[in-house]
N, C-alpha and C. Protein backbone atom coordinates (compact mmCIF):
# COMPACT_ATOMS: atom_id res chain seq x y z
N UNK A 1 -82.94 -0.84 -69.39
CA UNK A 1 -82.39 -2.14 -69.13
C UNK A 1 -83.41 -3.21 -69.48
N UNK A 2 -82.87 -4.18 -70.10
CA UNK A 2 -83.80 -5.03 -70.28
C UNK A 2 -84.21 -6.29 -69.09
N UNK A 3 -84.77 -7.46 -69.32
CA UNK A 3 -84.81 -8.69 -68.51
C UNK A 3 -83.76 -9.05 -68.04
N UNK A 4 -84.28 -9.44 -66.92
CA UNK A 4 -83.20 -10.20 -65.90
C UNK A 4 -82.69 -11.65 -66.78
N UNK A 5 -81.48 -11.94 -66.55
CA UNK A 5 -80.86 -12.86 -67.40
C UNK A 5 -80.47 -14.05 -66.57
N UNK A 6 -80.54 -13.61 -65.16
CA UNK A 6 -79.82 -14.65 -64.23
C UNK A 6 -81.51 -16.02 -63.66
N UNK A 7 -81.91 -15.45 -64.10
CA UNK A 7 -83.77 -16.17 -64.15
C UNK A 7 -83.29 -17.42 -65.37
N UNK A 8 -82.62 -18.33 -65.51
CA UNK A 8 -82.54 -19.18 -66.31
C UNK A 8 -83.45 -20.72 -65.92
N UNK A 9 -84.88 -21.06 -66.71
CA UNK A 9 -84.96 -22.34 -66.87
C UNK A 9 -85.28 -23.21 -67.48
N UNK A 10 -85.38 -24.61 -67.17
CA UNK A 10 -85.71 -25.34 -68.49
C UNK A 10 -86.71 -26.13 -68.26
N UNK A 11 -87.66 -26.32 -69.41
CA UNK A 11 -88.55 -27.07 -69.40
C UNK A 11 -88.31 -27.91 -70.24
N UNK A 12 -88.81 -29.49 -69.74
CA UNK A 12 -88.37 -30.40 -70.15
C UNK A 12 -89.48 -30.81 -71.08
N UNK A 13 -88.99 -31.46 -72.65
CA UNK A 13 -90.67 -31.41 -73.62
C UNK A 13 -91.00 -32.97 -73.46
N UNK A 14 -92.17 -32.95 -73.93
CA UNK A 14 -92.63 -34.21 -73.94
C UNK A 14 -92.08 -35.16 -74.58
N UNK A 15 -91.78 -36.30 -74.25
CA UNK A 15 -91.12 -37.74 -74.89
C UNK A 15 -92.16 -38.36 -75.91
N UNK A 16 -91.39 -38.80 -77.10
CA UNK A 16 -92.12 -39.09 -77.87
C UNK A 16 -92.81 -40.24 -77.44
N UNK A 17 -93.84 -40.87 -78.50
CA UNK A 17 -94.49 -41.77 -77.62
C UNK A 17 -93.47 -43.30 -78.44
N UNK A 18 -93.10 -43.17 -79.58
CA UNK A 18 -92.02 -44.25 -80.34
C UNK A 18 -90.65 -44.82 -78.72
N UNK A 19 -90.31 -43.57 -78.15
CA UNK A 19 -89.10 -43.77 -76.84
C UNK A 19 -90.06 -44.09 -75.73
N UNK A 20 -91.53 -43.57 -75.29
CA UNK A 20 -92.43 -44.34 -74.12
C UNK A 20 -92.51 -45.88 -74.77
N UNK A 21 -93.28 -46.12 -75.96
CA UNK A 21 -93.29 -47.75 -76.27
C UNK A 21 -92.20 -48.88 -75.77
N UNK A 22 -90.78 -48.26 -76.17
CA UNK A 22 -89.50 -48.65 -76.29
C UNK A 22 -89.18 -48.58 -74.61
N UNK A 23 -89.12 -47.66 -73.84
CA UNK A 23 -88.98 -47.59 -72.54
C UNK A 23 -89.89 -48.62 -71.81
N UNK A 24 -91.04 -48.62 -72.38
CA UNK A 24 -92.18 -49.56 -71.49
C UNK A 24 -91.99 -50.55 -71.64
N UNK A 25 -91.59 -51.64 -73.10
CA UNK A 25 -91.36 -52.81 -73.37
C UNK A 25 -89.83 -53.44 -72.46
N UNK A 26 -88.97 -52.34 -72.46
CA UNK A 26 -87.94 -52.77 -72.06
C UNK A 26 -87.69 -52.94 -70.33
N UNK A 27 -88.92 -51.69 -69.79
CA UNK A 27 -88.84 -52.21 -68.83
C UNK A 27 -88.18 -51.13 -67.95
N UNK A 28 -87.77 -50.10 -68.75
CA UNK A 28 -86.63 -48.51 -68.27
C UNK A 28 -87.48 -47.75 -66.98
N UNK A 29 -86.10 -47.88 -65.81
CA UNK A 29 -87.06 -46.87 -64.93
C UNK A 29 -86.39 -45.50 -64.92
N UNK A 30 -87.03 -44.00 -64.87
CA UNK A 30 -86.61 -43.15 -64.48
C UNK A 30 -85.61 -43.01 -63.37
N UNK A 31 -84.26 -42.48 -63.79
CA UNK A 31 -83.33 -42.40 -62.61
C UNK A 31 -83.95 -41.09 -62.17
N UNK A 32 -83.38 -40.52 -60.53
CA UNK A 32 -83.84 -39.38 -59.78
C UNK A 32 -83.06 -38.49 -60.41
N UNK A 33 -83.96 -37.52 -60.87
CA UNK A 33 -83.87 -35.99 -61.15
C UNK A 33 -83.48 -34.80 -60.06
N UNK A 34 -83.39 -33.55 -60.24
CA UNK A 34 -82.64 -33.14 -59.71
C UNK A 34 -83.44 -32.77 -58.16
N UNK A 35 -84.70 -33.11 -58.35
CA UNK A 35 -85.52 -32.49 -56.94
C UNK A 35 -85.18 -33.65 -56.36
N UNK A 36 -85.71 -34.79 -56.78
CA UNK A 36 -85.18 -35.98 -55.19
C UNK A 36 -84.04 -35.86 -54.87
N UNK A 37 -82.86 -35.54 -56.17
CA UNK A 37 -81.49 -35.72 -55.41
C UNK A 37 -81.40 -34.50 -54.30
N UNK A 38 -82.15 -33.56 -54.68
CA UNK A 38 -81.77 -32.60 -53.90
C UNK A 38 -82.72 -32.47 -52.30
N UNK A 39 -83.64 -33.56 -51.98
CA UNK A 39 -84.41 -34.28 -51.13
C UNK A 39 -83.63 -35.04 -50.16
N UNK A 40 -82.48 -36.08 -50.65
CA UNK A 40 -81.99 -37.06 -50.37
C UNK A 40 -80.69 -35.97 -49.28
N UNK A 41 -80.58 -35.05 -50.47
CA UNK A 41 -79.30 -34.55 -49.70
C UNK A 41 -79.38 -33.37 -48.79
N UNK A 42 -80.60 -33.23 -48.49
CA UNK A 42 -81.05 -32.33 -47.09
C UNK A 42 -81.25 -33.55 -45.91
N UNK A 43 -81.48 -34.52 -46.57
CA UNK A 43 -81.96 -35.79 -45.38
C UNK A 43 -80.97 -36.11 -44.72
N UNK A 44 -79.77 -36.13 -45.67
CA UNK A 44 -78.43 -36.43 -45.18
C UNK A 44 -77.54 -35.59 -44.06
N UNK A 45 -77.97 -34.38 -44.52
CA UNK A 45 -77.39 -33.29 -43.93
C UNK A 45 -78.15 -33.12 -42.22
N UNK A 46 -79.35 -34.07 -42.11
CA UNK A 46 -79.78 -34.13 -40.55
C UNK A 46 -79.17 -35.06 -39.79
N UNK A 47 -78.59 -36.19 -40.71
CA UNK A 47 -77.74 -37.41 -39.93
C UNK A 47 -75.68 -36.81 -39.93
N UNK A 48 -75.66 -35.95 -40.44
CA UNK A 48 -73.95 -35.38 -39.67
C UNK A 48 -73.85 -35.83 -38.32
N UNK A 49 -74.68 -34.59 -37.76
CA UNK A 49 -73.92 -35.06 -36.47
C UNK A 49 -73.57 -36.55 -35.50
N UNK A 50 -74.23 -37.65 -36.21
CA UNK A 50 -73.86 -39.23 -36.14
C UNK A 50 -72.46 -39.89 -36.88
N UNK A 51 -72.15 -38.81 -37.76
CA UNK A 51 -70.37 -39.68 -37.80
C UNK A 51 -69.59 -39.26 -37.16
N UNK A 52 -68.69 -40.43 -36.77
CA UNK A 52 -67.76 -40.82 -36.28
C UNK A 52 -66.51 -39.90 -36.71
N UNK A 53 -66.02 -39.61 -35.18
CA UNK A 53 -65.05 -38.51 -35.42
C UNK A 53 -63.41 -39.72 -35.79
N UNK A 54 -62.65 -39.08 -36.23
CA UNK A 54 -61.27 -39.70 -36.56
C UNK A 54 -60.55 -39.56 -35.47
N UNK A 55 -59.88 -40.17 -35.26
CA UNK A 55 -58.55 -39.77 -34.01
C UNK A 55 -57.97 -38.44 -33.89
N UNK A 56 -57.47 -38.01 -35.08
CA UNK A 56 -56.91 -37.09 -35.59
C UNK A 56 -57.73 -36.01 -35.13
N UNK A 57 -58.66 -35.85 -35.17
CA UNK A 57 -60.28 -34.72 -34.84
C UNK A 57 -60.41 -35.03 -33.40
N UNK A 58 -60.73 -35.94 -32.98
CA UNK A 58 -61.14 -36.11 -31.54
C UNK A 58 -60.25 -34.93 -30.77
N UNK A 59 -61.19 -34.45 -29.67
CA UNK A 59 -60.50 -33.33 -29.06
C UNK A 59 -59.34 -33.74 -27.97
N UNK A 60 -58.33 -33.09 -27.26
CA UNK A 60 -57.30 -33.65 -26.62
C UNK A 60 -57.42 -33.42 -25.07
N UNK A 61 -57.85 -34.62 -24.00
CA UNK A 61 -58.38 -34.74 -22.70
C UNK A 61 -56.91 -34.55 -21.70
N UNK A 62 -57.08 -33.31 -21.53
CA UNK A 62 -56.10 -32.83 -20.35
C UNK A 62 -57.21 -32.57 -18.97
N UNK A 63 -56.12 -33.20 -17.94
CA UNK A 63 -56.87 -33.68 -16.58
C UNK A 63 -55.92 -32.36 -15.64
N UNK A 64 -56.64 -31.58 -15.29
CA UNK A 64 -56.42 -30.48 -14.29
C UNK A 64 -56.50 -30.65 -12.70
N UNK A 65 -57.30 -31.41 -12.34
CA UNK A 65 -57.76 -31.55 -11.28
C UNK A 65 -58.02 -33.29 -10.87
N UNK A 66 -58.31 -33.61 -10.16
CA UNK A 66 -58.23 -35.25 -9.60
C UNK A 66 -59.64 -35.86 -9.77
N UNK A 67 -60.64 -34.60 -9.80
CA UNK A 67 -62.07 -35.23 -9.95
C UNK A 67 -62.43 -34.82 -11.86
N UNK A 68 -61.53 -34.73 -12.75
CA UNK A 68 -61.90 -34.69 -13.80
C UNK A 68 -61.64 -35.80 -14.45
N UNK A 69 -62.45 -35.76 -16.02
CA UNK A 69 -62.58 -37.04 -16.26
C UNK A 69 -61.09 -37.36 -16.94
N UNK A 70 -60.99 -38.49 -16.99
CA UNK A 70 -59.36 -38.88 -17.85
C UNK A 70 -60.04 -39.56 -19.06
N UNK A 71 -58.36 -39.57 -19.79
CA UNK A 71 -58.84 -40.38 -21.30
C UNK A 71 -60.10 -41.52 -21.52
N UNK A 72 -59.13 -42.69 -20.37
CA UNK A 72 -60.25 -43.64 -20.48
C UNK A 72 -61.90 -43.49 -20.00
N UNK A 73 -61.92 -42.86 -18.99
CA UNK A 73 -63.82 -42.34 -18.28
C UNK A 73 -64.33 -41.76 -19.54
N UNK A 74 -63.55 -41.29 -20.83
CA UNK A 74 -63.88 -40.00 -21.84
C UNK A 74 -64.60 -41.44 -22.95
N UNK A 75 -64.05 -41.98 -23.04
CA UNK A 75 -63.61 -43.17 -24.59
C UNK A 75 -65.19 -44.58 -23.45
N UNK A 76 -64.97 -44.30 -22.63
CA UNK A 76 -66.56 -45.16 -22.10
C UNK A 76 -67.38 -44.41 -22.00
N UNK A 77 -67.49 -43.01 -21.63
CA UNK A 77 -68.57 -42.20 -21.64
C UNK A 77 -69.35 -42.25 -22.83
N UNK A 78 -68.67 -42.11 -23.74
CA UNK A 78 -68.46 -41.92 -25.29
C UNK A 78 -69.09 -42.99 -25.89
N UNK A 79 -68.63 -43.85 -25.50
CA UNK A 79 -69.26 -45.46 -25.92
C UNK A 79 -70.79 -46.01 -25.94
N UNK A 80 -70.87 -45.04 -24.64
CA UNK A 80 -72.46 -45.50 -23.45
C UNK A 80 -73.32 -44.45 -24.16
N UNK A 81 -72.92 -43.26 -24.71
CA UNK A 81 -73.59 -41.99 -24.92
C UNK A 81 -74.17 -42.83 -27.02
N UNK A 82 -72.86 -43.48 -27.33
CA UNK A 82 -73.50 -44.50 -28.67
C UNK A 82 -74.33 -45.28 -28.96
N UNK A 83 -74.03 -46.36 -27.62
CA UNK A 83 -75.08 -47.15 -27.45
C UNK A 83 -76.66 -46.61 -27.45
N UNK A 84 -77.11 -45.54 -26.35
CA UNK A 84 -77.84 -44.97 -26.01
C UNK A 84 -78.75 -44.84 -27.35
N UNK A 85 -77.78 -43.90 -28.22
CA UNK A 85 -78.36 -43.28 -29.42
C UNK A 85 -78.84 -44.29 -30.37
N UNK A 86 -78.00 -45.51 -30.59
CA UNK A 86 -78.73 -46.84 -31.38
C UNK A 86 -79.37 -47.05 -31.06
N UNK A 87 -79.69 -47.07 -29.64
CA UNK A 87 -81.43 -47.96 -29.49
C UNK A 87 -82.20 -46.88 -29.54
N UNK A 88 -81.91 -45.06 -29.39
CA UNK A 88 -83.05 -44.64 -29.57
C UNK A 88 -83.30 -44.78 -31.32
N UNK A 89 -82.43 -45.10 -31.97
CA UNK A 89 -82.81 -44.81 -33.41
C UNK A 89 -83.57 -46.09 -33.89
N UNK A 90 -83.30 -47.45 -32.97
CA UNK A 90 -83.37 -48.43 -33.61
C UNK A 90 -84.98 -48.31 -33.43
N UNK A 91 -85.27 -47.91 -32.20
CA UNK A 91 -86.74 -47.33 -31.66
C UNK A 91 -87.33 -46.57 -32.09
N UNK A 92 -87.00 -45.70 -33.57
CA UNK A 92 -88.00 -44.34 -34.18
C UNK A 92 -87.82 -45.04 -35.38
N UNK A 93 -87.08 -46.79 -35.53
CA UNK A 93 -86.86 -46.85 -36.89
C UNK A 93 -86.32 -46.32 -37.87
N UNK A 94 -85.16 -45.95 -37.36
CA UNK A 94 -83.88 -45.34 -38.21
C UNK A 94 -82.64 -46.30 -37.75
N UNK A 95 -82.00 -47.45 -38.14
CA UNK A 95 -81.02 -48.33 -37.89
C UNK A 95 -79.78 -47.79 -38.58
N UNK A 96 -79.01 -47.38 -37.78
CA UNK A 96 -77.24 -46.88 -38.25
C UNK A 96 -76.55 -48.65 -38.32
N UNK A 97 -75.80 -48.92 -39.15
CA UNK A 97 -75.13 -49.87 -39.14
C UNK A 97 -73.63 -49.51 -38.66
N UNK A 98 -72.80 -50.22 -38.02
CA UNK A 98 -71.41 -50.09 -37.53
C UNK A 98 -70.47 -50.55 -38.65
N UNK A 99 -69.22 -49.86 -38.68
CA UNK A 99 -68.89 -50.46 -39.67
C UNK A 99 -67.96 -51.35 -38.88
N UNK A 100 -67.13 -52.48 -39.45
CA UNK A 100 -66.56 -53.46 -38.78
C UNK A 100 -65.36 -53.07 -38.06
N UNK A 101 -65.14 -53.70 -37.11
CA UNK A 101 -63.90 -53.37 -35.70
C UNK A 101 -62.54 -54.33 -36.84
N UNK A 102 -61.64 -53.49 -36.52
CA UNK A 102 -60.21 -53.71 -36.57
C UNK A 102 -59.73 -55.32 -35.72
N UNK A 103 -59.51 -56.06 -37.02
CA UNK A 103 -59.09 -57.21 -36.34
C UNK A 103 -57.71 -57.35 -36.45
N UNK A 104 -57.01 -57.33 -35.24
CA UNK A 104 -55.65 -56.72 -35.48
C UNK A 104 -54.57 -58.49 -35.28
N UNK A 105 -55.17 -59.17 -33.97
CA UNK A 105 -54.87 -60.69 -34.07
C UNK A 105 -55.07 -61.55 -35.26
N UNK A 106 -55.82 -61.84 -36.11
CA UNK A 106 -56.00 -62.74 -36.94
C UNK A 106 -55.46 -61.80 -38.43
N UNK A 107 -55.52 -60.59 -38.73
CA UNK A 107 -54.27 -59.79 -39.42
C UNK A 107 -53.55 -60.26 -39.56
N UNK A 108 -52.57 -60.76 -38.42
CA UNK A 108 -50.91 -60.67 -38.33
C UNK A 108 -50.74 -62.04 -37.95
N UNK A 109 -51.99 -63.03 -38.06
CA UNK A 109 -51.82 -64.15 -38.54
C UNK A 109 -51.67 -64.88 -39.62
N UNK A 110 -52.54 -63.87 -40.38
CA UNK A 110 -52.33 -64.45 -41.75
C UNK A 110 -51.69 -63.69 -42.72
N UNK A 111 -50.96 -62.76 -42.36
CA UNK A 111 -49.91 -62.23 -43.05
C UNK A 111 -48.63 -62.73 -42.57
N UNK A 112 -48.62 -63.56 -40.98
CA UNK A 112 -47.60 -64.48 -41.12
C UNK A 112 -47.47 -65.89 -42.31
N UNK A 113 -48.35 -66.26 -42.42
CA UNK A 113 -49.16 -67.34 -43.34
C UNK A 113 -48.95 -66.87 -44.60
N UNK A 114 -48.93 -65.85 -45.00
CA UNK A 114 -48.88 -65.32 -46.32
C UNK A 114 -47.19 -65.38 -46.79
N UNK A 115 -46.74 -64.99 -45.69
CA UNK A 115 -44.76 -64.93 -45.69
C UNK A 115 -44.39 -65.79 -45.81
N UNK A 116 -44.96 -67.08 -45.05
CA UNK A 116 -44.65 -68.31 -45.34
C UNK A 116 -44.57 -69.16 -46.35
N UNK A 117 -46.02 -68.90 -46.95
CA UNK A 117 -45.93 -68.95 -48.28
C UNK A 117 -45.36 -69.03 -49.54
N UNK A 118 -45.10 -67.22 -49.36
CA UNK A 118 -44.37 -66.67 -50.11
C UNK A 118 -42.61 -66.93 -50.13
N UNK A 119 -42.40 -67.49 -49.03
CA UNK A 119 -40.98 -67.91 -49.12
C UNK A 119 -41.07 -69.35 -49.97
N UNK A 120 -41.75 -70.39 -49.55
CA UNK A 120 -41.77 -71.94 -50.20
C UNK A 120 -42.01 -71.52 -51.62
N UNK A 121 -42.53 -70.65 -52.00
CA UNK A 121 -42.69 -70.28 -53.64
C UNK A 121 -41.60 -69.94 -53.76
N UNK A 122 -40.89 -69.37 -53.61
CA UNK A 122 -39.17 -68.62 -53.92
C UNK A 122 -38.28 -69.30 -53.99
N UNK A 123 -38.65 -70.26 -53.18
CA UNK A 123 -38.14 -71.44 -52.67
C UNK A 123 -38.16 -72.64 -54.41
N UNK A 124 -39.68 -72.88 -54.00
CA UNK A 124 -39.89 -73.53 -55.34
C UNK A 124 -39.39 -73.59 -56.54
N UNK A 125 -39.48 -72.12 -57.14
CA UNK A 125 -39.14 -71.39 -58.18
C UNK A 125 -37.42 -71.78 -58.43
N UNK A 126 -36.95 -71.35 -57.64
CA UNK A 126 -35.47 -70.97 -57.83
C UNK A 126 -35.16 -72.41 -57.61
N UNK A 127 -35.41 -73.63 -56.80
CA UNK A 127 -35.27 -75.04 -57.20
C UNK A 127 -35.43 -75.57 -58.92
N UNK A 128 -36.62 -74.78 -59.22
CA UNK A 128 -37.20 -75.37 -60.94
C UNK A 128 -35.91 -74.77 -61.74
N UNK A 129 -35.63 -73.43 -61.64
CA UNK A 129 -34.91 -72.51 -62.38
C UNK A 129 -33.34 -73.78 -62.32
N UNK A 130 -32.79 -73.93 -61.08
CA UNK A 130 -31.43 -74.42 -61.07
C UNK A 130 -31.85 -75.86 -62.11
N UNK A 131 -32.79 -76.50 -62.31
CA UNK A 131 -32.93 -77.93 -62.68
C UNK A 131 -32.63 -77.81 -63.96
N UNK A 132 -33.49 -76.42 -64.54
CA UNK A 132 -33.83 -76.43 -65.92
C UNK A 132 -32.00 -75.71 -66.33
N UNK A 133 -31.66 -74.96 -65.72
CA UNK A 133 -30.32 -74.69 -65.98
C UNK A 133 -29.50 -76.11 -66.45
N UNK A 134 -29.50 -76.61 -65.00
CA UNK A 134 -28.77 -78.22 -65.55
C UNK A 134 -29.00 -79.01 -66.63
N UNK A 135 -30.32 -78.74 -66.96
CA UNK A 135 -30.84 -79.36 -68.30
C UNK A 135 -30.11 -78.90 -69.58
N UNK A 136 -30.38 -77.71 -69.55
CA UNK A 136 -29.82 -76.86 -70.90
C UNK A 136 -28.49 -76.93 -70.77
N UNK A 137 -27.46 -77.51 -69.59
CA UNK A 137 -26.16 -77.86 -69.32
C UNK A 137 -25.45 -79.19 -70.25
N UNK A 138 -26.58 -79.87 -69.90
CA UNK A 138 -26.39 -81.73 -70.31
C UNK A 138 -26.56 -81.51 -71.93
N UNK A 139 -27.52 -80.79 -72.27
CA UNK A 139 -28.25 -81.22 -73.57
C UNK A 139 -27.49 -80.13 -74.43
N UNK A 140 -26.77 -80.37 -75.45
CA UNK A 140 -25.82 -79.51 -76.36
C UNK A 140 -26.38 -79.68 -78.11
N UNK A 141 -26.94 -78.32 -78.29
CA UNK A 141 -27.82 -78.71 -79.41
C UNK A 141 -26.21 -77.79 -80.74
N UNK A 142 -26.05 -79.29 -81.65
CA UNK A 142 -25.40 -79.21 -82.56
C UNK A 142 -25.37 -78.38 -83.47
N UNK A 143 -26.38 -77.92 -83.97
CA UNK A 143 -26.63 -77.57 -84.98
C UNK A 143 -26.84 -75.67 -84.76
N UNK A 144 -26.41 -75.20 -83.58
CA UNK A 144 -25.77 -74.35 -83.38
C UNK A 144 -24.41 -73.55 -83.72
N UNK A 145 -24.38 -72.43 -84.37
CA UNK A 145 -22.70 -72.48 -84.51
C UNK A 145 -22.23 -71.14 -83.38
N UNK A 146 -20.69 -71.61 -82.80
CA UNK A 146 -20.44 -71.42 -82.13
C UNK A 146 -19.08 -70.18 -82.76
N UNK A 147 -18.99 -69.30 -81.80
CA UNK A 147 -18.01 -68.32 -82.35
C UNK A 147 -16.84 -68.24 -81.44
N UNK A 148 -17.12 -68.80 -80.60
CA UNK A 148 -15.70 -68.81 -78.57
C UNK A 148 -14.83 -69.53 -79.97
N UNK A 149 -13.65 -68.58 -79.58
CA UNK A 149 -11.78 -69.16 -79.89
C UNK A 149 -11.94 -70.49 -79.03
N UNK A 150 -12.34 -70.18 -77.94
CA UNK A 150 -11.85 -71.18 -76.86
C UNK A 150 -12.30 -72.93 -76.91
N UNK A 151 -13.69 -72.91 -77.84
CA UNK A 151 -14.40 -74.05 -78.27
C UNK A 151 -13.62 -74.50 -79.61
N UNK A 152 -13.02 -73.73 -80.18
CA UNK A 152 -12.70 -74.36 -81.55
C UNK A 152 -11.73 -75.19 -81.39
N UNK A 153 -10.85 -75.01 -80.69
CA UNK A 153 -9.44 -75.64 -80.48
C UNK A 153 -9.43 -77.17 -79.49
């Protein structure tokens, strides 16, 4: 049997120095190769357990007994146990950013605002449309020929 075949690698050759000149003048930085990317994405893989679960995922709080916790004690526990963790991170110098809260009042304000809108344009429109109709009503261009039985007579 010969060499192992699954041993595949590559060495990368030296850049000419005509593409270093050209790279240096212009100013070109090396994008990350495959070891940082593959750096970046072990780093990542220590911050999982910090996202945010979906609704859908969150587990389902059935209350058995009178001293267990209910939905809401679960969804503040939860909250306080977040907080906690931001300031320890903000404190080792690792800052998680939040992403923005659901603004559900000023939404459905201005998608009332938007309807409104959108009607006075419809509105608008179909005012211009009837005018220009009337126009092309009044104004009878001659030099048209006409084929209606009903015009000839």
């Amino acid at each position: 049997m010969g060499p192992k075949r699954n041993q595949v690698s590559y060495i990368k050759p030296n850049e000419p120095a005509f593409l270093r000149r050209l790279k240096q003048q212009a100013g070109y930085k090396e994008g990350p190769d495959v070891d940082t990317k593959r750096e970046q994405y072990q780093d990542d893989s220590e911050n999982d357990e910090y996202v945010e679960d979906k609704e859908d995922e969150k587990p389902m709080v059935v209350v058995l007994r009178s001293g267990d916790l209910t939905a809401e004690e679960a969804t503040k526990e939860e909250v306080e146990l977040k907080d906690k963790e931001e300031k320890e991170l903000i404190e080792k110098g690792k800052i998680a950013f939040k992403p923005q809260k659901k603004r559900t009042n000023i939404s459905n304000q201005s998608t009332d605002i938007n309807l409104t809108n959108g009607k006075k344009m419809k509105k608008e429109t179909s005012d211009s449309r009837s005018k220009n109709e009337s126009m092309k009503d009044s104004v009878k261009i001659s030099s048209l020929l006409s084929f209606n039985a009903e015009e000839d007579e």
